[in-house]
C-alpha atoms as a PDB file:
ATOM      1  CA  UNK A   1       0.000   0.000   0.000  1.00  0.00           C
ATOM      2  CA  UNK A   2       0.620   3.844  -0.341  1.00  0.00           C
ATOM      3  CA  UNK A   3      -0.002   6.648   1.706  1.00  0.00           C
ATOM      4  CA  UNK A   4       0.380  10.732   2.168  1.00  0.00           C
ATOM      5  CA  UNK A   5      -0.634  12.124   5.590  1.00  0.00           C
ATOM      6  CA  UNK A   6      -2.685  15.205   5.652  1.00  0.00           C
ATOM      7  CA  UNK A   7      -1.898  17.250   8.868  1.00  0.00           C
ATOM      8  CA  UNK A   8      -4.149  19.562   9.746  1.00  0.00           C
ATOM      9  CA  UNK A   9      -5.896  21.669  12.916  1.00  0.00           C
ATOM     10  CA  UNK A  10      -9.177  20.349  15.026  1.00  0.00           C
ATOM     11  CA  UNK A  11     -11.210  21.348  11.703  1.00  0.00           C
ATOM     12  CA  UNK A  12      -9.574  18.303   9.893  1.00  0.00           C
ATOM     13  CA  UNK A  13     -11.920  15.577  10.671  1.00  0.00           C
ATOM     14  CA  UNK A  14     -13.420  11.754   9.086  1.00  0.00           C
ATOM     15  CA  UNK A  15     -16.531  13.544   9.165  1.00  0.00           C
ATOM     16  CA  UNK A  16     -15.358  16.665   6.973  1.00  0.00           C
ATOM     17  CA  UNK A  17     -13.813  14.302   4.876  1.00  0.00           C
ATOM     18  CA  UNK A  18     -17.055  12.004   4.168  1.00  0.00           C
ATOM     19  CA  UNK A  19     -19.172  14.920   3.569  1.00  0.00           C
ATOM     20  CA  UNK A  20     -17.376  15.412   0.561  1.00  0.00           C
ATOM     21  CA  UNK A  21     -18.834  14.721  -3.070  1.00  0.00           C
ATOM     22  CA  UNK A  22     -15.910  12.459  -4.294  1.00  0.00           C
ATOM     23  CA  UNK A  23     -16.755  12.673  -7.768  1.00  0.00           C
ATOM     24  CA  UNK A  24     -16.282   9.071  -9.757  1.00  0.00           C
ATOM     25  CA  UNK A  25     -16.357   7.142  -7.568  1.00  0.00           C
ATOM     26  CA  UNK A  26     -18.837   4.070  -6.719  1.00  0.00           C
ATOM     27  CA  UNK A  27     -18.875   4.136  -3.149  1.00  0.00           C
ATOM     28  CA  UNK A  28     -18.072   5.728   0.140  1.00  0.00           C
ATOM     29  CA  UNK A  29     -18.254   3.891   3.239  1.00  0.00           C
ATOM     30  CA  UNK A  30     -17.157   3.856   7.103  1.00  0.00           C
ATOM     31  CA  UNK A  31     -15.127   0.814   7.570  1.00  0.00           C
ATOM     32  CA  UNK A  32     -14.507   1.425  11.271  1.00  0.00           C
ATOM     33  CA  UNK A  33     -14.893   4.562  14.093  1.00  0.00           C
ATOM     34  CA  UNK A  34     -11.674   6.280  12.631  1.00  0.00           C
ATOM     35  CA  UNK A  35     -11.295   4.528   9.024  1.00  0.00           C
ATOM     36  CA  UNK A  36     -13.891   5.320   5.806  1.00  0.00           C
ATOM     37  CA  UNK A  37     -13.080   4.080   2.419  1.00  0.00           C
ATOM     38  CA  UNK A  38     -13.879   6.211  -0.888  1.00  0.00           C
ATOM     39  CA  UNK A  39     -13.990   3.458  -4.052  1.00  0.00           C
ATOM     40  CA  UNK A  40     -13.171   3.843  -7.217  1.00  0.00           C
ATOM     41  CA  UNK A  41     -13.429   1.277 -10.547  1.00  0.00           C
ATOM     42  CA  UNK A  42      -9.735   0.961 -10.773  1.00  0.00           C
ATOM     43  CA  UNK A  43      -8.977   0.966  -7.284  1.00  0.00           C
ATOM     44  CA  UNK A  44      -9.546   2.456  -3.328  1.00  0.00           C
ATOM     45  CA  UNK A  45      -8.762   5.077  -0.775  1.00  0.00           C
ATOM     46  CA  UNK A  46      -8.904   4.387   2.909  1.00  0.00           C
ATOM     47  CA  UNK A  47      -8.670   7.762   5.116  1.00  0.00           C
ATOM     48  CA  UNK A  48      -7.442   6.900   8.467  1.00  0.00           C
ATOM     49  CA  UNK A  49      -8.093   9.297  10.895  1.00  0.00           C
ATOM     50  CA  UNK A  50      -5.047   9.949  13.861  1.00  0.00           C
ATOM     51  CA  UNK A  51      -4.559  12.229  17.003  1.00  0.00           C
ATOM     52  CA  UNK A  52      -0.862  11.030  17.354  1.00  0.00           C
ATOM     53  CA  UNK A  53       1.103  12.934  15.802  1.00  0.00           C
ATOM     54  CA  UNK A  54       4.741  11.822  17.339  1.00  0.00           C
ATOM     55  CA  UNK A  55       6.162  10.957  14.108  1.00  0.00           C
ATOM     56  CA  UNK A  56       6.194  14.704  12.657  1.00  0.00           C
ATOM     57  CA  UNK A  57       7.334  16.468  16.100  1.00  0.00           C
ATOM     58  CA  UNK A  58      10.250  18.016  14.704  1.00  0.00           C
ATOM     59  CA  UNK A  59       7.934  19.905  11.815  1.00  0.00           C
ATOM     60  CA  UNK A  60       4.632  20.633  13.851  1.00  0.00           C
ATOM     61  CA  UNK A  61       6.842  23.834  14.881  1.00  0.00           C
ATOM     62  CA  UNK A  62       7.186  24.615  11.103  1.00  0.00           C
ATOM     63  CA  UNK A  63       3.716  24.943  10.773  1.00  0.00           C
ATOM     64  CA  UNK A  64       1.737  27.797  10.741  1.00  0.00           C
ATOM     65  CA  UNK A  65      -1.396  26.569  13.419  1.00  0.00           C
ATOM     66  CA  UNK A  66      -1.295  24.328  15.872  1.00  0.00           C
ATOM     67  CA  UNK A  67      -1.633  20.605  14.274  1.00  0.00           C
ATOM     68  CA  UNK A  68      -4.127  18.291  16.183  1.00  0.00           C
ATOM     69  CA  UNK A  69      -4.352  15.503  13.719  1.00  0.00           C
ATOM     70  CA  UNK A  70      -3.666  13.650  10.916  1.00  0.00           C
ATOM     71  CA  UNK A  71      -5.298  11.681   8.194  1.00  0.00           C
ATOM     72  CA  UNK A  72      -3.756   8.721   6.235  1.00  0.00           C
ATOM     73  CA  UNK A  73      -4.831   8.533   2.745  1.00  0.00           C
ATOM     74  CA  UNK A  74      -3.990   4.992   2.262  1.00  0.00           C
ATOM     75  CA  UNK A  75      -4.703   3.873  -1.214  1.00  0.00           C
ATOM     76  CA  UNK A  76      -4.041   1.632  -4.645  1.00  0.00           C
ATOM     77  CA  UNK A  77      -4.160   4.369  -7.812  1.00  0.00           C
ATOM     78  CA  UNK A  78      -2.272   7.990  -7.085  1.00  0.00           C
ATOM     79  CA  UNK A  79      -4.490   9.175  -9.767  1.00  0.00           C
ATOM     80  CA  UNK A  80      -7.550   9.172  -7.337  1.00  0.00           C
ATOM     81  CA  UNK A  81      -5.449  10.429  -4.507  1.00  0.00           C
ATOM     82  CA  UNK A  82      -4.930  13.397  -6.626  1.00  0.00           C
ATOM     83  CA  UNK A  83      -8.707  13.729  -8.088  1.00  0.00           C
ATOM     84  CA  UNK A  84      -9.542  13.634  -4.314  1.00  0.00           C
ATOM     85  CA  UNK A  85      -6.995  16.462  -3.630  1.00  0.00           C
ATOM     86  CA  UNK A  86      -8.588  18.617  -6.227  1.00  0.00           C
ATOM     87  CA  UNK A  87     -11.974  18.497  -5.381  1.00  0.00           C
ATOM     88  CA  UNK A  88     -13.581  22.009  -4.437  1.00  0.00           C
ATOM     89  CA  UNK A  89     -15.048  20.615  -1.082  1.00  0.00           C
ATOM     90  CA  UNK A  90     -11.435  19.127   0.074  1.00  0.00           C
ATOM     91  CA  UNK A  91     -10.092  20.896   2.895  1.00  0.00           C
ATOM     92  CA  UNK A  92      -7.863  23.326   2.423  1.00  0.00           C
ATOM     93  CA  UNK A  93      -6.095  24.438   5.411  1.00  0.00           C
ATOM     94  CA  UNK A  94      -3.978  21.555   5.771  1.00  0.00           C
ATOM     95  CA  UNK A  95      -0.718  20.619   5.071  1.00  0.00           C
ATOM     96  CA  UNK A  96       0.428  17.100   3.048  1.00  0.00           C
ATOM     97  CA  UNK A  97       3.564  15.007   3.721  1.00  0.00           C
ATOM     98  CA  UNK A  98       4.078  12.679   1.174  1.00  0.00           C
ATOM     99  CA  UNK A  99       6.248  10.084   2.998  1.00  0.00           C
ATOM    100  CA  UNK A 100       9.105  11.630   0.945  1.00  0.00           C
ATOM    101  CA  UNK A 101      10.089  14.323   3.320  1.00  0.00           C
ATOM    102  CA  UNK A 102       7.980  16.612   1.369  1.00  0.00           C
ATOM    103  CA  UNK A 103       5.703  18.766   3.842  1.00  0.00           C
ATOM    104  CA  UNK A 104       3.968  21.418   1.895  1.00  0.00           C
ATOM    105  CA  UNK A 105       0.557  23.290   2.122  1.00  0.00           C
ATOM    106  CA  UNK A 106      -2.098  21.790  -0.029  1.00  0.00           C
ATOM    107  CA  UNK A 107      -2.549  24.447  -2.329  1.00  0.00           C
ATOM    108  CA  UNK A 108       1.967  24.395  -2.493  1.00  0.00           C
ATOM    109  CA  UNK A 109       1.683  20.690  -2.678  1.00  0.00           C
ATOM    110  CA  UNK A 110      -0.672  20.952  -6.204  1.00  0.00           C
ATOM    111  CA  UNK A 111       1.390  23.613  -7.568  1.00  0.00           C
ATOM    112  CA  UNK A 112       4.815  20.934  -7.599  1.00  0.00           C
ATOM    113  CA  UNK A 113       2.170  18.446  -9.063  1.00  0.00           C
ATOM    114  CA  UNK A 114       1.538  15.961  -6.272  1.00  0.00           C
ATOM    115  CA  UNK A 115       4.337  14.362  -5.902  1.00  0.00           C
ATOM    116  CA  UNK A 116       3.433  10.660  -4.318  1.00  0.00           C
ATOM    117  CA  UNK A 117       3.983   7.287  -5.065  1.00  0.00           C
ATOM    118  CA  UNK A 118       2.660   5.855  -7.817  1.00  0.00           C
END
């Protein structure tokens, strides 16, 4: 599996992300208290939702708000990680670390064209 982390203040939540419109897709569904899963024909996104934040300490004091969690986009096809991403409802306050030690803004992150595994 793949994953980029989206950090982001006590606005960032499951629920903001579910109430989204996730265009193409088939499906949306809750798969546990803090997991949901957005489908897609050629593939999936789980968002896993985290108040642990320990493994970005050093950068939380880059940031420009105080972080209080992080979701996991955890999926199979970085092209619907990045139609996600571009949606008008996505959140935009947040911040996206790619696992590549690439922590940028989301509207910075878009601009350098998403980097990500693919």
């Amino acid at each position: 599996m793949k994953w980029i982390t989206l950090i982001g203040d006590d606005k960032l939540t499951l629920q903001r992300i579910k109430n989204m419109k996730h265009t193409g897709t088939i499906r949306a569904y809750d798969v546990e208290t803090d997991r949901c899963c957005v489908e897609y024909n050629d593939g999936h996104i789980f968002y896993d939702f985290d108040t642990d934040l320990s493994d970005w300490q050093d950068d939380l004091e880059k940031l420009p708000f105080k972080a209080a969690c992080c979701i996991t986009m955890v999926y199979t096809n970085a092209r619907n990680v990045r139609n996600e991403l571009l949606q008008p409802d996505f959140p935009q306050d947040i911040y996206v670390d790619n696992d590549h030690g690439t922590i940028l803004p989301l509207k910075e992150y878009i601009a350098v064209g998403m980097p990500m595994d693919e």
